[in-house]
Structures are given as structure tokens and as C-alpha cells.
C-alpha atoms as a PDB file:
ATOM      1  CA  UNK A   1      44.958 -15.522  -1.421  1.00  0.00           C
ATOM      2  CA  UNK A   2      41.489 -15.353  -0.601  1.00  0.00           C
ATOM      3  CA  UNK A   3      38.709 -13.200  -2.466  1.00  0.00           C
ATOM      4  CA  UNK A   4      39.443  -9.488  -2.568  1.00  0.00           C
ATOM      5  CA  UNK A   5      36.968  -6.528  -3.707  1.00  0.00           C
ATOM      6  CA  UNK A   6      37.667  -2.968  -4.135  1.00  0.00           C
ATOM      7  CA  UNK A   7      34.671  -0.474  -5.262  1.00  0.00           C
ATOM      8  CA  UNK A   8      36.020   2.343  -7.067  1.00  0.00           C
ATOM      9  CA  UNK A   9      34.075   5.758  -7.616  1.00  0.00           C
ATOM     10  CA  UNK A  10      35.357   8.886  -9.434  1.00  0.00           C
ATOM     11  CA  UNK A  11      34.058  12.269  -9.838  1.00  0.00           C
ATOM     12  CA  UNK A  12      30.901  12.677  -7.806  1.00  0.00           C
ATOM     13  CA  UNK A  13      31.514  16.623  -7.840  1.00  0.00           C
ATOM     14  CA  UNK A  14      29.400  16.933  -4.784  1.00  0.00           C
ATOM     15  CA  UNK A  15      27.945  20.815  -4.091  1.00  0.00           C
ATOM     16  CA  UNK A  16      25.900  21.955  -1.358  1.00  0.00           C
ATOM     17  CA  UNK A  17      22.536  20.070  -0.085  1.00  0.00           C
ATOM     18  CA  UNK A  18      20.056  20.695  -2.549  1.00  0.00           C
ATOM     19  CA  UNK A  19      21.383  22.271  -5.412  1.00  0.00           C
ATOM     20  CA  UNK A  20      23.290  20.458  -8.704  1.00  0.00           C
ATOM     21  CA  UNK A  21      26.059  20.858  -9.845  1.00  0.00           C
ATOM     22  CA  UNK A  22      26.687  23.484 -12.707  1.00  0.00           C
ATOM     23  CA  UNK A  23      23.189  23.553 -12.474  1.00  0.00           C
ATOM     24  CA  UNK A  24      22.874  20.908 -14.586  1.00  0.00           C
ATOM     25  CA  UNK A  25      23.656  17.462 -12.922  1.00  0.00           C
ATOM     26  CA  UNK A  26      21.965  15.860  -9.582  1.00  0.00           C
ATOM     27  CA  UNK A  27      25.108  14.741  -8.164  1.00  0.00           C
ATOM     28  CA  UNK A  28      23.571  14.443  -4.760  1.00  0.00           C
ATOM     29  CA  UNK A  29      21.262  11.796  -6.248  1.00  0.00           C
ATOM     30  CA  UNK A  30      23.730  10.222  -8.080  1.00  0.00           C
ATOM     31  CA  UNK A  31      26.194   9.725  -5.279  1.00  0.00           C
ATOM     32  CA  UNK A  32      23.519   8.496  -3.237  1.00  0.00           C
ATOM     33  CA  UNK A  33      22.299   5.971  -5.215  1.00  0.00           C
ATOM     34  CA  UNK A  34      25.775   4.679  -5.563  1.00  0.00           C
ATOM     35  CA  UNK A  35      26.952   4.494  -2.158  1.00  0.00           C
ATOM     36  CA  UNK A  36      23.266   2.764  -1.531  1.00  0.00           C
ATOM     37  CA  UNK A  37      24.247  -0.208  -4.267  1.00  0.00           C
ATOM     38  CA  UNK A  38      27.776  -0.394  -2.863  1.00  0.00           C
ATOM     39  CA  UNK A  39      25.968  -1.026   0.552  1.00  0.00           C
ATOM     40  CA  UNK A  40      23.925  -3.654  -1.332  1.00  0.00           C
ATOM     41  CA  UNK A  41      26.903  -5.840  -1.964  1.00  0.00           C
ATOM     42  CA  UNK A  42      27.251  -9.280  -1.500  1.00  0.00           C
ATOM     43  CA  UNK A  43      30.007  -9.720   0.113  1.00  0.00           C
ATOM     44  CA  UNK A  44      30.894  -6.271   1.073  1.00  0.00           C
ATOM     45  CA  UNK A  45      33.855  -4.854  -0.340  1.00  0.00           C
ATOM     46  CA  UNK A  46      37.136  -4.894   1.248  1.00  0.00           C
ATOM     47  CA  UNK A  47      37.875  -1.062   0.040  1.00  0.00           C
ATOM     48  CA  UNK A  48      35.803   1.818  -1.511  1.00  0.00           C
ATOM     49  CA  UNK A  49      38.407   4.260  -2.894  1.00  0.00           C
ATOM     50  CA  UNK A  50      36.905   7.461  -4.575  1.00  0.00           C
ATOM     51  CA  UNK A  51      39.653   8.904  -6.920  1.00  0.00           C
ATOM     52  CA  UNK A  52      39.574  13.054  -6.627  1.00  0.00           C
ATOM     53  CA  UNK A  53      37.119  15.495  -7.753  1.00  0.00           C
ATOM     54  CA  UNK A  54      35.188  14.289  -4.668  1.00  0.00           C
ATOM     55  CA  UNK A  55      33.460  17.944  -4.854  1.00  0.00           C
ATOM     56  CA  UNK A  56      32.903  20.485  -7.304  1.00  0.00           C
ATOM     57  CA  UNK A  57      34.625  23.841  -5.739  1.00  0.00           C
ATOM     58  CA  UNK A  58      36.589  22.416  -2.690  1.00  0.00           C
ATOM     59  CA  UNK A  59      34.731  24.163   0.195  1.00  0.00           C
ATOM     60  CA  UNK A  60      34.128  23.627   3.318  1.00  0.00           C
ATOM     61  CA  UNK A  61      30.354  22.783   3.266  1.00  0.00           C
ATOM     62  CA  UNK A  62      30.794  20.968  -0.032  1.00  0.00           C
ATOM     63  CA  UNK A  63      33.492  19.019   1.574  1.00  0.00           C
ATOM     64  CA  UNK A  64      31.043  18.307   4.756  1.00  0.00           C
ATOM     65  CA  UNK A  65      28.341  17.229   2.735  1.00  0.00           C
ATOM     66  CA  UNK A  66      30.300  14.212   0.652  1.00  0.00           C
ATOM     67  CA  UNK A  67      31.165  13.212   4.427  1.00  0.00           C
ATOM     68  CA  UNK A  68      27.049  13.352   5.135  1.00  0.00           C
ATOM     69  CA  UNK A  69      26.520  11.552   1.934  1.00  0.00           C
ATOM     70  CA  UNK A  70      29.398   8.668   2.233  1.00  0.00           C
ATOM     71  CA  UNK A  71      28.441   8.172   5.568  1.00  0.00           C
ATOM     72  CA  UNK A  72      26.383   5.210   5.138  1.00  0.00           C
ATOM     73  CA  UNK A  73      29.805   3.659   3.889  1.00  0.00           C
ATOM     74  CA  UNK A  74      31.541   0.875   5.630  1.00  0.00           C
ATOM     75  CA  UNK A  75      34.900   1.335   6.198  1.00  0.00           C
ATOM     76  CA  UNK A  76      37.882   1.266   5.070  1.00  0.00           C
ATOM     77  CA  UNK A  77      37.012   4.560   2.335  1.00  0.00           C
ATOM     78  CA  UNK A  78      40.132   6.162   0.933  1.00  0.00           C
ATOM     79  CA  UNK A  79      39.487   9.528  -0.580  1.00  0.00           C
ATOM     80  CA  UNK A  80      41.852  10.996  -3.399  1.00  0.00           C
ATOM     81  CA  UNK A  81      41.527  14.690  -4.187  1.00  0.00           C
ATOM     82  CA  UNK A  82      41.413  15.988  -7.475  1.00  0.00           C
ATOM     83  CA  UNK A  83      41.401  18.840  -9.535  1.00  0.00           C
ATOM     84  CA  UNK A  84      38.348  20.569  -8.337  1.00  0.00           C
ATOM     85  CA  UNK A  85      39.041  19.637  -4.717  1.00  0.00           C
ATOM     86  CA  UNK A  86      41.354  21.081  -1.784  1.00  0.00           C
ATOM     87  CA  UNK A  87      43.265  18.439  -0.102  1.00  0.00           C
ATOM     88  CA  UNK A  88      43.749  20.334   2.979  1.00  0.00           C
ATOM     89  CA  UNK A  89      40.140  20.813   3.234  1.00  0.00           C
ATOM     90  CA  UNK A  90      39.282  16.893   2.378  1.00  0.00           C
ATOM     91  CA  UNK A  91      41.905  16.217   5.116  1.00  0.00           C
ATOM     92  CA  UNK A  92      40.661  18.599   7.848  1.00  0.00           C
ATOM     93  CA  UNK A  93      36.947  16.885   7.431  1.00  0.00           C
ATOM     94  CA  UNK A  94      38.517  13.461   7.232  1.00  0.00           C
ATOM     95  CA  UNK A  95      41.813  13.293   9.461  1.00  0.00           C
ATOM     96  CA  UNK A  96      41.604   9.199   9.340  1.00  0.00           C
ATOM     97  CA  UNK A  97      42.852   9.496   5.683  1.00  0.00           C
ATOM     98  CA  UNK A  98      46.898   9.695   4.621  1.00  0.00           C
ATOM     99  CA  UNK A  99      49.023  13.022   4.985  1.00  0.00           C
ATOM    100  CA  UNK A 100      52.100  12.961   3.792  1.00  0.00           C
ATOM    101  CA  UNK A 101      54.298  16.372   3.150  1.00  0.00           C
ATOM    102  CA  UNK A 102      51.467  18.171   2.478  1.00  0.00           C
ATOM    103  CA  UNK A 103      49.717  15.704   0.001  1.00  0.00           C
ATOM    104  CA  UNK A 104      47.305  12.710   0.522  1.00  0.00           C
ATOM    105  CA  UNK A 105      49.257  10.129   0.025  1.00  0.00           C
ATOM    106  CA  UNK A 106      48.930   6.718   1.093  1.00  0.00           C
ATOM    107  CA  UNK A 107      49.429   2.513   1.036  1.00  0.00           C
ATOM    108  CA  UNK A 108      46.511   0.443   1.831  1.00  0.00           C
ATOM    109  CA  UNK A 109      47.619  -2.596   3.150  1.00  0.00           C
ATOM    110  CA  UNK A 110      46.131  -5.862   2.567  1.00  0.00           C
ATOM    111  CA  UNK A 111      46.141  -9.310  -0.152  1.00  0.00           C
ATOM    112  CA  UNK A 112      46.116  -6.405  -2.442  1.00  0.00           C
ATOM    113  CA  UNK A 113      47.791  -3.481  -1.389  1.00  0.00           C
ATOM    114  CA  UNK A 114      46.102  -0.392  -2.557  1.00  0.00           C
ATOM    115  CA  UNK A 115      48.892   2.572  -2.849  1.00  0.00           C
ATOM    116  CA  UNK A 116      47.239   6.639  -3.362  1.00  0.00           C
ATOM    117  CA  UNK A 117      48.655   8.939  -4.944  1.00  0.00           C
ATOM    118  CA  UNK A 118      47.712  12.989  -5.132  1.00  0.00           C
ATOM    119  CA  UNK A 119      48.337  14.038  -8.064  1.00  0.00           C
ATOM    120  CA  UNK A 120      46.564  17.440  -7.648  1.00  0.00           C
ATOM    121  CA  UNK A 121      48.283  20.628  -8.631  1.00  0.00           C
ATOM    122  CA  UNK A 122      46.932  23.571  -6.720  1.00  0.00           C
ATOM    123  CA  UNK A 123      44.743  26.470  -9.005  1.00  0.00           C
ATOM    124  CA  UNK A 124      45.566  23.787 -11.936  1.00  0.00           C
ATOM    125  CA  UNK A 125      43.057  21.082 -13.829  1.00  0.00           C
ATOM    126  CA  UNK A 126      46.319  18.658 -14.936  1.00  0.00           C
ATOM    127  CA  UNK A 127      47.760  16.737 -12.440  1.00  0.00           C
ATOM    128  CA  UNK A 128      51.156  15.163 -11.766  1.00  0.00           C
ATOM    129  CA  UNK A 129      53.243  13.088  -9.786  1.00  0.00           C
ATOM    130  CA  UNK A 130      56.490  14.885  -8.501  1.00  0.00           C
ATOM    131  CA  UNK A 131      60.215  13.587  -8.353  1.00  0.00           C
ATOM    132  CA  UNK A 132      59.706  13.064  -4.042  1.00  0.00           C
ATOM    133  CA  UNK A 133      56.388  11.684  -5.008  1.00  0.00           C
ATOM    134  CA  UNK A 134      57.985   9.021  -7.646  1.00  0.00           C
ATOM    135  CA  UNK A 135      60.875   7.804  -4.950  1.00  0.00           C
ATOM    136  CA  UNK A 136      58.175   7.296  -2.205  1.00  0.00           C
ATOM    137  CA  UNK A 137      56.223   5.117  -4.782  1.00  0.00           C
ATOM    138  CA  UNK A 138      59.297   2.958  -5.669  1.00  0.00           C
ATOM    139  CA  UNK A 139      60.006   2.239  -2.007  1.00  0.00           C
ATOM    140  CA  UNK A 140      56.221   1.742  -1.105  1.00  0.00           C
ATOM    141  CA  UNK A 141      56.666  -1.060  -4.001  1.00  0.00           C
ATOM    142  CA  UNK A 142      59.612  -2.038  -3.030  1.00  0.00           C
ATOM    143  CA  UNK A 143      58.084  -3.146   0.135  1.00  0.00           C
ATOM    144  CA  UNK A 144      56.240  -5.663  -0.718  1.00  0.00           C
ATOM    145  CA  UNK A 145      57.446  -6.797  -4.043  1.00  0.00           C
ATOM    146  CA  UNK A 146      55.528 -10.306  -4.475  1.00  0.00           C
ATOM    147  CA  UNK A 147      51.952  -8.273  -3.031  1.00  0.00           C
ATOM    148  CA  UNK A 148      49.988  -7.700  -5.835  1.00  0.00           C
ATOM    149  CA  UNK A 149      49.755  -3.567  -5.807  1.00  0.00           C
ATOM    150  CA  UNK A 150      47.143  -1.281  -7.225  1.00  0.00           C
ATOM    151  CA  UNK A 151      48.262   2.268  -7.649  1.00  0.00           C
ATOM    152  CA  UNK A 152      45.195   5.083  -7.784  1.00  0.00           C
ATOM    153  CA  UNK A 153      44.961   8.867  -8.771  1.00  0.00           C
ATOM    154  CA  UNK A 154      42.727  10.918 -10.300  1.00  0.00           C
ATOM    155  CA  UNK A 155      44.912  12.018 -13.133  1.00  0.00           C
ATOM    156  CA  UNK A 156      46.078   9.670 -15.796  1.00  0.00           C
ATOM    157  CA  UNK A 157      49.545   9.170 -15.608  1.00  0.00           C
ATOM    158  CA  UNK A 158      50.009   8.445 -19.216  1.00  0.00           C
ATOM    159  CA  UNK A 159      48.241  10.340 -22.708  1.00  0.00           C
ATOM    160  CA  UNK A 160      45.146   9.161 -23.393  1.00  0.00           C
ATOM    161  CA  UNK A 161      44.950  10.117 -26.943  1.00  0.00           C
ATOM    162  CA  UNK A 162      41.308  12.361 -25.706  1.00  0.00           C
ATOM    163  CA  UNK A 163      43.078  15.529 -26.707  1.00  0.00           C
ATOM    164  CA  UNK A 164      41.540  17.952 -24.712  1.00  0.00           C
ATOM    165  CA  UNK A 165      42.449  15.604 -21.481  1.00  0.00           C
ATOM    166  CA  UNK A 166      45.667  15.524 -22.556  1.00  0.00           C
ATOM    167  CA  UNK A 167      46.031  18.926 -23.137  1.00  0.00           C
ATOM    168  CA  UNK A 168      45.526  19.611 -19.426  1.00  0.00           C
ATOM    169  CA  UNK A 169      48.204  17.261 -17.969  1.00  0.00           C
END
């Protein structure tokens, strides 16, 4: 197998141009200067995958600026919602990413296949995977047994012993 890369970001909670988030945090900034190193790379990555909370409220122009501020990104990008964001929103701004049944999931294929998962739960700040959800991940394994697989969310799907992260779900 030859060399593979995968740059993974979490939680930029991008809000509108200009102002930071909870008034409090220069995400803008923040997400800039990342997505500037990532294009620094040497070789460039095979994958960026940002896993959820991609914006701080979901909205419309929150969800239009993280495509202004990615945009210097080569692809492939695979975006995961999380708790803060609306997939339907993420997926109206960014049609090139997965839909399935309602949620954003998807397989990467590659050396490494990358398979996402939404684990969002609408109104909610745990996530979780769902019964349909489980069976499509067994047969997108199944698939390609000897491929070495990553699986991404944005929820842990396990306790992490932080209690008030596990208290959410």
C-alpha cells in the first residue's frame, strides 16, 4: 500500500464573518490558520475530514461562511455534522457530500477507506448511532473486509470517563 494521509479537524464552531464565537473565541482565525497549514503540507493529504460542530448555531450564513473559509481546501473534504450543526443545512451548502435517509452518512473509498457516520440527534448535545445506522456500518465493513477502515463521528461512541461528556450521550 502506498503512503496515505488524512487531516482531521473537529469543532471549528464557525459564526458569522467578523464576530467570535460566544464572544469569546476567534474561531474565524483559528480555522483559518488551520486550513492555511493543512495547505502547507508536504505531500498533500489524501483526505481532510472535519468531524461535526462545523458551526456554532447551524444557520444558513454560518453554514456559508465555513464553505468561504474551507475553500482554500483541496479536495476530497468530508464534513460530519455535529451537535451544534444542522445536517440539512451543511448538506444544502455542500450537496457533493453523503445523504443517506436523511443523515450524512458516507464511505470514503481508497487504501484506507474512510466510513462517516452522523451521529447527531436533532435539538440534542449527545449523539448516537441508530439500529439502521449500525446494519449499514456492518455491511459498509463487510465490503471490504481486508481494507484497512477508519470509522469517524463527532460523538464518542464509547464513555469516556469525562463525566459531564458522558452525561450527554
Amino acid at each position: 500500500m502506498s503512503p496515505w494521509s488524512c487531516v482531521q479537524l473537529s469543532d471549528p464552531h464557525v459564526v458569522e464573518p467578523g464576530r467570535w464565537c460566544n464572544d469569546a473565541v476567534d474561531t474565524e482565525t483559528h480555522l483559518r490558520d488551520a486550513v492555511a497549514f493543512v495547505g502547507r503540507l508536504d505531500p498533500t493529504p489524501d483526505l481532510v475530514l472535519l468531524t461535526g460542530d462545523l458551526t456554532n448555531h447551524g444557520t444558513p450564513e454560518q453554514v456559508e461562511h465555513l464553505a468561504d473559509l474551507l475553500a482554500p481546501l483541496a479536495p476530497p473534504i468530508r464534513l460530519l455534522p455535529g451537535n451544534h450543526d444542522d445536517p440539512g443545512a451543511i448538506h444544502r451548502r455542500f450537496p457533493d457530500q453523503p445523504w443517506r435517509e436523511g443523515r450524512m452518512d458516507g464511505v470514503v473509498e481508497g487504501p484506507v477507506r474512510v466510513v462517516t457516520l452522523d451521529s447527531t440527534v436533532p435539538g440534542e448535545p449527545g449523539g448516537t448511532l441508530h439500529p439502521e445506522q449500525l446494519r449499514w456500518l456492518d455491511a459498509a465493513l463487510a465490503e471490504a473486509p481486508s481494507t484497512p477502515t477508519l470509522v469517524a463521528l463527532h460523538h464518542p461512541p464509547f464513555a469516556t470517563g469525562i463525566a459531564h461528556m458522558d452525561a450527554m450521550g
